[in-house]
Protein backbone atom coordinates (compact mmCIF):
# COMPACT_ATOMS: atom_id res chain seq x y z
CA UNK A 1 -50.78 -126.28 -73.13
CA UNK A 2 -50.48 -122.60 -72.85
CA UNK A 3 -48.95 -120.49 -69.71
CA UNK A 4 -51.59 -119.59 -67.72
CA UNK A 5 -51.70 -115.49 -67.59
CA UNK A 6 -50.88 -114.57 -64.37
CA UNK A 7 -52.52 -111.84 -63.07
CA UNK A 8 -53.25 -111.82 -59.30
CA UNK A 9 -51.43 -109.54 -57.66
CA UNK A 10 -50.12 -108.98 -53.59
CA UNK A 11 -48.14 -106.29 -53.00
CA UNK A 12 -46.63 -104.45 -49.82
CA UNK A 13 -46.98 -99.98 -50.13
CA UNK A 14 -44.61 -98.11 -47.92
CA UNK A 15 -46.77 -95.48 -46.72
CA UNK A 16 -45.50 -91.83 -46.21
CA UNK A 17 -45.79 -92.10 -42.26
CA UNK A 18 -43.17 -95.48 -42.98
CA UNK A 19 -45.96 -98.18 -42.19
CA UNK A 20 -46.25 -101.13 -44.50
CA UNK A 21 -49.24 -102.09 -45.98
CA UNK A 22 -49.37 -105.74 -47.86
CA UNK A 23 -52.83 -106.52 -50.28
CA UNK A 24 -54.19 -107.88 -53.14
CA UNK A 25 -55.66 -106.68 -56.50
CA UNK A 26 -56.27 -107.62 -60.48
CA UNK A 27 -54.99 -104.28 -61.60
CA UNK A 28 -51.61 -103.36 -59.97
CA UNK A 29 -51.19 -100.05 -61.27
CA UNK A 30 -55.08 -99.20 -60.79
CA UNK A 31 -54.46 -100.37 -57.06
CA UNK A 32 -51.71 -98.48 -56.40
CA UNK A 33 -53.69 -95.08 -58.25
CA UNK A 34 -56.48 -95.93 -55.20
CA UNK A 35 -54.55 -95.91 -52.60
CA UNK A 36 -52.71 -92.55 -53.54
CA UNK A 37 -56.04 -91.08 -54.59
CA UNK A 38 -57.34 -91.65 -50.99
CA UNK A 39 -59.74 -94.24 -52.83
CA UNK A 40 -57.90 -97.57 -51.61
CA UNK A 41 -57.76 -99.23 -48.29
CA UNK A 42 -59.24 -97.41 -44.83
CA UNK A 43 -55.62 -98.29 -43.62
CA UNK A 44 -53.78 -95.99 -46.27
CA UNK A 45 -56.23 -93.09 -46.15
CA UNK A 46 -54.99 -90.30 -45.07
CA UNK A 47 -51.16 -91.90 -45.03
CA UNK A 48 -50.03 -91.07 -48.89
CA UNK A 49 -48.54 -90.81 -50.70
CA UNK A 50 -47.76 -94.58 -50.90
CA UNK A 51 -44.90 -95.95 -52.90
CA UNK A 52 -44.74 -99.78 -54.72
CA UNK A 53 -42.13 -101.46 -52.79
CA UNK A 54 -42.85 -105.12 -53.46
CA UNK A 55 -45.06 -107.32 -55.81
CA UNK A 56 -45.41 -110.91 -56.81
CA UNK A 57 -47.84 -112.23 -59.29
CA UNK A 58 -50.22 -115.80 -59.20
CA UNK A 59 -51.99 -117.42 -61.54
CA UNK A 60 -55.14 -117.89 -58.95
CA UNK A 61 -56.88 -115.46 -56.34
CA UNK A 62 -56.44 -118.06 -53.94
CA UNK A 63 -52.71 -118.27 -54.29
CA UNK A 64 -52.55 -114.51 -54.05
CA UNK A 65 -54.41 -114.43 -50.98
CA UNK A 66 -52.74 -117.36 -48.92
CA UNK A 67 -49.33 -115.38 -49.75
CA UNK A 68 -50.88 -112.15 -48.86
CA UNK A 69 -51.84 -113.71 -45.48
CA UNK A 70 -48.46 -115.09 -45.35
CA UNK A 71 -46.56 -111.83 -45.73
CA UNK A 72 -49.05 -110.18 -43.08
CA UNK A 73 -48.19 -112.19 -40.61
CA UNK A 74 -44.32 -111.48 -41.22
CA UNK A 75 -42.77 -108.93 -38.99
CA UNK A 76 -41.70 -105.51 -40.27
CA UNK A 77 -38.22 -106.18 -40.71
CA UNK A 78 -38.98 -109.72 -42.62
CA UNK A 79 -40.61 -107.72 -44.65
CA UNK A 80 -38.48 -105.25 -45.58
CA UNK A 81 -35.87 -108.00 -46.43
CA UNK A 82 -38.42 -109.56 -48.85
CA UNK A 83 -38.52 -106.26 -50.48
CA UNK A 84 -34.82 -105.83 -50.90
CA UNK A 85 -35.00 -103.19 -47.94
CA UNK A 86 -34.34 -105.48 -45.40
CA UNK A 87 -30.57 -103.39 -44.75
CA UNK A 88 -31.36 -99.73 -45.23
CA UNK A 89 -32.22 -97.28 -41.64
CA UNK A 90 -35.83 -96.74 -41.48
């Protein structure tokens, strides 16, 4: 049986006020072109540029989405650890 192709992305943006923003999306790089062209999210609008901090990658939409709920609920610091961050000044 072959791999599945994985391709179900969430990812957390820093934003260039410092906020975090954590979604989900088919097309990583396409997503992350959005959000800096003021074309992605309301919440990132107006707060670019954003920069790729963190992705992971699921073979469903549905396992994307319970992690993306997952990492939403995390606070900001949990977070940044998950992002390798989690020990730099902010």
């Amino acid at each position: 049986m072959d791999e599945k192709e994985k391709n179900n992305f969430i990812y957390i943006l820093q934003c260039a006020d410092g906020t975090l923003y954590t979604g989900w999306t088919t097309d990583l790089e396409s997503r992350v072109k959005a959000h800096n062209s003021g074309s992605g999210a309301k919440y990132t609008r107006g707060r670019g540029p954003v920069r790729l901090l963190y992705s992971e990658a699921f073979e469903t939409k549905g396992e994307a989405l319970k992690r993306e709920k997952q990492i939403q609920k995390m606070t900001r610091a949990r977070k940044l650890k998950l992002t390798g961050m989690g020990n730099e000044e902010h």
